[in-house]
N, C-alpha and C. Protein backbone atom coordinates (compact mmCIF):
# COMPACT_ATOMS: atom_id res chain seq x y z
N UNK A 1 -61.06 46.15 76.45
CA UNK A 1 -61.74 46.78 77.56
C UNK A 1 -62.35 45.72 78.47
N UNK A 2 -62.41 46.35 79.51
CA UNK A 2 -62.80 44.76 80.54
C UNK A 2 -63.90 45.42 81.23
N UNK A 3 -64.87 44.68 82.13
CA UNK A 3 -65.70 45.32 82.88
C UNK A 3 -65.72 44.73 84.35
N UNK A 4 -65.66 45.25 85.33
CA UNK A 4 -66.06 44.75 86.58
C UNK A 4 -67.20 44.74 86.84
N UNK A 5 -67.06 44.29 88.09
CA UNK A 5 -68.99 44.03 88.83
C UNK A 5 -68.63 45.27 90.36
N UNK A 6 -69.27 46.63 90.66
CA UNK A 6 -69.56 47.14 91.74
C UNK A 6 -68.50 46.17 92.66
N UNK A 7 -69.29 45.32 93.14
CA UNK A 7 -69.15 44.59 94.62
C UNK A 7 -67.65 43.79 94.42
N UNK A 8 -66.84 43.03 93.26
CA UNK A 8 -65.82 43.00 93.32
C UNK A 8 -64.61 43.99 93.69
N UNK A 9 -63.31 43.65 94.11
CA UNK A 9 -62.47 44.32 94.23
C UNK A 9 -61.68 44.81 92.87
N UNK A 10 -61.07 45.97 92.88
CA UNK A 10 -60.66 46.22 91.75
C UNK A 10 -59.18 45.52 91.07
N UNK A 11 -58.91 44.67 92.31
CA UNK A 11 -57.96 43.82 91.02
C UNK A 11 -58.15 42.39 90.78
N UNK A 12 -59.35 42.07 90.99
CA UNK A 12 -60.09 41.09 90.34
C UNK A 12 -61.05 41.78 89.25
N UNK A 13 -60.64 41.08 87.85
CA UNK A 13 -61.49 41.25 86.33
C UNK A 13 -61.99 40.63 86.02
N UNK A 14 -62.64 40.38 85.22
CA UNK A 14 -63.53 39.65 84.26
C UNK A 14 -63.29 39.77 82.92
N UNK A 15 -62.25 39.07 82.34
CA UNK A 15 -62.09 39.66 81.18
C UNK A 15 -61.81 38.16 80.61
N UNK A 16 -62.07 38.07 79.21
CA UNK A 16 -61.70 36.78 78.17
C UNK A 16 -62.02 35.70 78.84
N UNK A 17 -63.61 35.00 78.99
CA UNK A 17 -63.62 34.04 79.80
C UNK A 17 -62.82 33.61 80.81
N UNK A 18 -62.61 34.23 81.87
CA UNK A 18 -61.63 34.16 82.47
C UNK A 18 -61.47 35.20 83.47
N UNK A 19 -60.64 34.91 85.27
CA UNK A 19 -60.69 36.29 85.62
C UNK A 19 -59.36 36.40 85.72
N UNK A 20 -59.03 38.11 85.93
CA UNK A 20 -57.64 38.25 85.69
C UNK A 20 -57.64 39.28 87.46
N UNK A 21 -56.33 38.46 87.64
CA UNK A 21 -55.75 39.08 88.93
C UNK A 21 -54.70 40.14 89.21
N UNK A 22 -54.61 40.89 89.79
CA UNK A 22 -53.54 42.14 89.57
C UNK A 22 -52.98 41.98 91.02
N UNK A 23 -51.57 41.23 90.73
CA UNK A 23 -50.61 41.26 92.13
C UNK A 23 -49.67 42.21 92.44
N UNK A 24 -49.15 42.39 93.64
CA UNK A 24 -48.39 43.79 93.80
C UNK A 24 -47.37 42.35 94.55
N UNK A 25 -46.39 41.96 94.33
CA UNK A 25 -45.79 40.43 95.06
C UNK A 25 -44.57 41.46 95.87
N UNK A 26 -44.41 40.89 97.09
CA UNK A 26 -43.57 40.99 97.99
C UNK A 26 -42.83 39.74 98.40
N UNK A 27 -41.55 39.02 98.19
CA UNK A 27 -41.04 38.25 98.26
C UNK A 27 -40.01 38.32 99.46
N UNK A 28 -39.68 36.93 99.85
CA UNK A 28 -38.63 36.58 100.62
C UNK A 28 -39.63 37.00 102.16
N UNK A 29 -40.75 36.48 102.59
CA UNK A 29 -41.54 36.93 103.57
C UNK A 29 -41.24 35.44 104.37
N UNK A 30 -41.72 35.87 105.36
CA UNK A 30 -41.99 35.13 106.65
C UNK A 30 -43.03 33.61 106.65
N UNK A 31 -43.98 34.24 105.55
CA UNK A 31 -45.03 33.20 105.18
C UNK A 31 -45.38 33.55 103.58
N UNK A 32 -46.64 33.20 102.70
CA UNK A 32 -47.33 33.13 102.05
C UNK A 32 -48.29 33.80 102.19
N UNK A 33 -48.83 35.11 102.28
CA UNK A 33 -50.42 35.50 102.45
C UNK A 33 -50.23 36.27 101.78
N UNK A 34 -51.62 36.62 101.66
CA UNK A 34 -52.51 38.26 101.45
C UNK A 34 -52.67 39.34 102.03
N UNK A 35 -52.07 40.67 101.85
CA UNK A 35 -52.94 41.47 102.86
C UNK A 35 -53.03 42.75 102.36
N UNK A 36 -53.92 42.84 102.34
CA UNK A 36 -54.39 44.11 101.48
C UNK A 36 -53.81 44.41 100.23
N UNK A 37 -54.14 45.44 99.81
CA UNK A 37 -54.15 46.59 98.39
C UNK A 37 -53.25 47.11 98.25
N UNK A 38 -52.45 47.11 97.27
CA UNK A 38 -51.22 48.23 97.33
C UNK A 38 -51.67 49.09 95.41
N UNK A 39 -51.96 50.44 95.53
CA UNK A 39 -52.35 50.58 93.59
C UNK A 39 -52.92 49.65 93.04
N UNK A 40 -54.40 49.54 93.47
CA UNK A 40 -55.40 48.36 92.35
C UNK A 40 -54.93 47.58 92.56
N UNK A 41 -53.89 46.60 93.03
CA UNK A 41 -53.83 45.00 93.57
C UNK A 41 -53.42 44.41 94.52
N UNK A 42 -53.64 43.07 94.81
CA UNK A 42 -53.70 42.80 95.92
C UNK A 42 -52.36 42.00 96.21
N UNK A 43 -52.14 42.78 97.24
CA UNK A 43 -51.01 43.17 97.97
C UNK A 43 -50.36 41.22 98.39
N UNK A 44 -49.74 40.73 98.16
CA UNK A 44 -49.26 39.35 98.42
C UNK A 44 -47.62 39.21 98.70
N UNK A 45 -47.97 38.71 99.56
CA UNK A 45 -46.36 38.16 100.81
C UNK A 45 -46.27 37.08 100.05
N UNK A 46 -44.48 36.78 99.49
CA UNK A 46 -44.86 35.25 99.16
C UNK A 46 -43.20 34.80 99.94
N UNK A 47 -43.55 33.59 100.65
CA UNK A 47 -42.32 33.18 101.30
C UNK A 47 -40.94 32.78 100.25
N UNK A 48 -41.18 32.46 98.88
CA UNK A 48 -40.24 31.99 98.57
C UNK A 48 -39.14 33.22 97.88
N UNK A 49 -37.83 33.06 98.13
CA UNK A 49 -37.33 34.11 97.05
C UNK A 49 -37.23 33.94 95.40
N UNK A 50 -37.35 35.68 94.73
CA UNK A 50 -37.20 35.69 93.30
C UNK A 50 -36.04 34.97 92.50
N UNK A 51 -35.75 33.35 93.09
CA UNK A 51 -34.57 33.11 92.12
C UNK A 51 -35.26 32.02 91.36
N UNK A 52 -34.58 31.73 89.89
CA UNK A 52 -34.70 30.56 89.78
C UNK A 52 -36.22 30.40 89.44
N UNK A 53 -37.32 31.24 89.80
CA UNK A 53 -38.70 31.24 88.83
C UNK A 53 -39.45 30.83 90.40
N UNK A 54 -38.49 30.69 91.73
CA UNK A 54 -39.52 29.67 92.67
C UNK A 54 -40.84 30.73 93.27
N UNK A 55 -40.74 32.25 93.50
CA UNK A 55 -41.33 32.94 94.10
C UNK A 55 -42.52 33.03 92.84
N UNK A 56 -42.69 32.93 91.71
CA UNK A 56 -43.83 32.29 90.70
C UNK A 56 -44.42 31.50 90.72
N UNK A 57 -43.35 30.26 91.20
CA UNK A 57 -44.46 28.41 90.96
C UNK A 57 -45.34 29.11 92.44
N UNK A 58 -44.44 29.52 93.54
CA UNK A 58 -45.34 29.70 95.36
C UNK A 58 -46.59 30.38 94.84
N UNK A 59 -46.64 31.39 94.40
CA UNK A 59 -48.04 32.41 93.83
C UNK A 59 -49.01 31.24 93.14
N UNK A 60 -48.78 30.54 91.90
CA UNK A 60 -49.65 29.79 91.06
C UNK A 60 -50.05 28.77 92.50
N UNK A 61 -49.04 27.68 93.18
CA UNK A 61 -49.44 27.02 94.27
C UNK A 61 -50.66 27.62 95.21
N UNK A 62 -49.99 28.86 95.42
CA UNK A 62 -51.07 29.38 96.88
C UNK A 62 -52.09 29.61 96.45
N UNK A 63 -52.19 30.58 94.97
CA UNK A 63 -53.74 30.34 94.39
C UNK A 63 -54.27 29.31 93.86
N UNK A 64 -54.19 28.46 93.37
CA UNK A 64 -54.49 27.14 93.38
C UNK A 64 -55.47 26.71 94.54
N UNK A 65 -54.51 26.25 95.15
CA UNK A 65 -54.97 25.67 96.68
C UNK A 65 -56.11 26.44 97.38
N UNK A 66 -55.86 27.76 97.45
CA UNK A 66 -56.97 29.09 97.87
C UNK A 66 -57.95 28.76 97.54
N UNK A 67 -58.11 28.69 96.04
CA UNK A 67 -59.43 28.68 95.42
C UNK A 67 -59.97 26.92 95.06
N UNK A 68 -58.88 26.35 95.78
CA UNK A 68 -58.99 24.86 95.96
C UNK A 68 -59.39 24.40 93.84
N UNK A 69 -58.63 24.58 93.42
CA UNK A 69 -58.41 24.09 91.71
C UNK A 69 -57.46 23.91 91.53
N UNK A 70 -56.94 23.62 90.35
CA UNK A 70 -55.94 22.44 89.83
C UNK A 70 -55.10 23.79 89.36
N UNK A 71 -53.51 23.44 89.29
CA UNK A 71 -52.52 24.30 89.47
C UNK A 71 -52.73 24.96 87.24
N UNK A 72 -53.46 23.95 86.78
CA UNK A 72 -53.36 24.29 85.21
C UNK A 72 -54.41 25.44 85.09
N UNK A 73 -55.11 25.36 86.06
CA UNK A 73 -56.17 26.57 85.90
C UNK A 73 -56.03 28.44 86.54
N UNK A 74 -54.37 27.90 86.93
CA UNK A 74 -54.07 29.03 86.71
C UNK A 74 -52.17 29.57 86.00
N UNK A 75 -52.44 30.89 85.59
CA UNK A 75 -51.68 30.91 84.41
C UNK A 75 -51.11 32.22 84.93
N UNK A 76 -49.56 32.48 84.83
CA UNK A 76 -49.33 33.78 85.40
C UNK A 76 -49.14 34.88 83.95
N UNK A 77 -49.45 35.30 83.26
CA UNK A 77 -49.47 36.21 82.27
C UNK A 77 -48.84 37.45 82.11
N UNK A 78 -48.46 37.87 83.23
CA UNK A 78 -47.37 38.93 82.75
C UNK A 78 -46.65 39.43 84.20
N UNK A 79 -45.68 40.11 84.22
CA UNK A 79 -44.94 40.16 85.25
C UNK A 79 -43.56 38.99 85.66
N UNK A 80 -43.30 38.25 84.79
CA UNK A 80 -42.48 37.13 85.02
C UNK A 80 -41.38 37.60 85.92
N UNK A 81 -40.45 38.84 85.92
CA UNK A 81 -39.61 39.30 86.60
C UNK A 81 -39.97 40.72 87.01
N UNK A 82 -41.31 40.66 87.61
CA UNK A 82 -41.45 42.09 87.65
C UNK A 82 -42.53 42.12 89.06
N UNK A 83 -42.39 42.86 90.17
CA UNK A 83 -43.15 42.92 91.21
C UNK A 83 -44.97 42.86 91.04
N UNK A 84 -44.57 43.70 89.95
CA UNK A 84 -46.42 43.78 89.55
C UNK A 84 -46.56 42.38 88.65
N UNK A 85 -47.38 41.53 88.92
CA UNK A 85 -47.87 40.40 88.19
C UNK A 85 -49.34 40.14 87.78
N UNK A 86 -50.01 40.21 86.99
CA UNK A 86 -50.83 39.56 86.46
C UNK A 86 -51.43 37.80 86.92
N UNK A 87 -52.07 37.04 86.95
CA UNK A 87 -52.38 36.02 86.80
C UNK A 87 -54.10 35.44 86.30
N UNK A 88 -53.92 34.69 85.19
CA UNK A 88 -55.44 34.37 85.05
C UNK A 88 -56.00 33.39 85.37
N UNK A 89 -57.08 33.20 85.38
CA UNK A 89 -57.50 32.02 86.54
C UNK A 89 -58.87 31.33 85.71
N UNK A 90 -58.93 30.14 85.62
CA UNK A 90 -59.55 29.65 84.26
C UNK A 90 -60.95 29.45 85.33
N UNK A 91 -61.68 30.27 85.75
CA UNK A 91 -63.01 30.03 86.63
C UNK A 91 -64.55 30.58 85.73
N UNK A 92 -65.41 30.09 85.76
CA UNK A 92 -66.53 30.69 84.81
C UNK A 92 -66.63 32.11 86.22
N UNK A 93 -67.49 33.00 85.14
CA UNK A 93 -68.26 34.28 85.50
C UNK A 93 -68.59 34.21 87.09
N UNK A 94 -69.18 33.40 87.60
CA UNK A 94 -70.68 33.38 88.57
C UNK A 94 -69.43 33.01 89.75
N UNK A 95 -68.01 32.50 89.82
CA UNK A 95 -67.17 32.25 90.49
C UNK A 95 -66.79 33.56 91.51
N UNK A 96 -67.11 34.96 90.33
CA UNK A 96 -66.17 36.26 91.23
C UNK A 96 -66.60 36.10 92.85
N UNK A 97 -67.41 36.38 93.34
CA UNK A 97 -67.53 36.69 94.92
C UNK A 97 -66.72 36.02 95.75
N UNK A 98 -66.82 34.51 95.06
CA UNK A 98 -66.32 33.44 96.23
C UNK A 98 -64.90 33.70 95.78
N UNK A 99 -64.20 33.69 95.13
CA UNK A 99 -62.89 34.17 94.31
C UNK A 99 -62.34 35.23 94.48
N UNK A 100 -62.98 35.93 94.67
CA UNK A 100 -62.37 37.17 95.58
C UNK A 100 -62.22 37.04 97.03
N UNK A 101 -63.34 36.57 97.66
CA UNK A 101 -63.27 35.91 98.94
C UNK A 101 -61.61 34.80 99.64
N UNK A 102 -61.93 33.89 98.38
CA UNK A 102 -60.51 32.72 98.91
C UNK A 102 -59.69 33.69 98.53
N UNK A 103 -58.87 34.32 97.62
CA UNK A 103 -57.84 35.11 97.32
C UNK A 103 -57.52 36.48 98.60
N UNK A 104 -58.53 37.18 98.80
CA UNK A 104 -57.71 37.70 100.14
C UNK A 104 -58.04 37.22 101.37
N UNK A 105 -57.78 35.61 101.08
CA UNK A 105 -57.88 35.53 102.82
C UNK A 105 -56.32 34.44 102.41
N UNK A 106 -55.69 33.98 101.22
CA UNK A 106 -54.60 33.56 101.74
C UNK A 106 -53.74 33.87 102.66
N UNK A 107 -53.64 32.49 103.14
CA UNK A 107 -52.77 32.52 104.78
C UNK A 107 -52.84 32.58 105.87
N UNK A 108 -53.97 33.20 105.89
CA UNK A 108 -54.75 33.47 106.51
C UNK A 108 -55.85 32.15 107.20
């Protein structure tokens, strides 16, 4: 069971030391961003296509960089071939606001 905080978005968690992200991925785009919600997660354009694992490394890259941390601190956990993806993000607790913040403004 996991718990959120009110003021977070609902596909940012708090669960297992750690927060967990709920992606809805749209591939083969124009760019890399964020934009909005699609069913509890957040909705992400990613320029690269699903071959070959590259439209995965672009997601771990763009969040990375977003939240300006090192590419090991984040981990994609489920969804490997699947539109809906998971990713966890090795940030303490007190991180959510600003972490929700850099995450939907990729590309932006």
């Amino acid at each position: 069971m996991h718990k959120n905080s009110d003021e977070l978005p609902v596909w940012l968690i708090w669960k297992h030391e750690g927060w967990l992200v709920q992606l809805a991925i749209r591939s083969g785009a124009r760019e890399t961003r964020a934009d909005g919600v699609l069913n509890d997660r957040l909705k992400l354009f990613v320029k690269a296509p699903p071959i070959e694992g590259r439209a995965n490394q672009t997601i771990i890259v763009a969040i990375a960089e977003a939240i300006d941390t090192s590419r090991s601190q984040v981990h994609l956990v489920s969804g490997l071939k699947s539109k809906q993806k998971s990713v966890r993000i090795e940030l303490p607790r007190e991180a959510g606001a600003r972490l929700s913040h850099q995450l939907a403004s990729i590309g932006h």
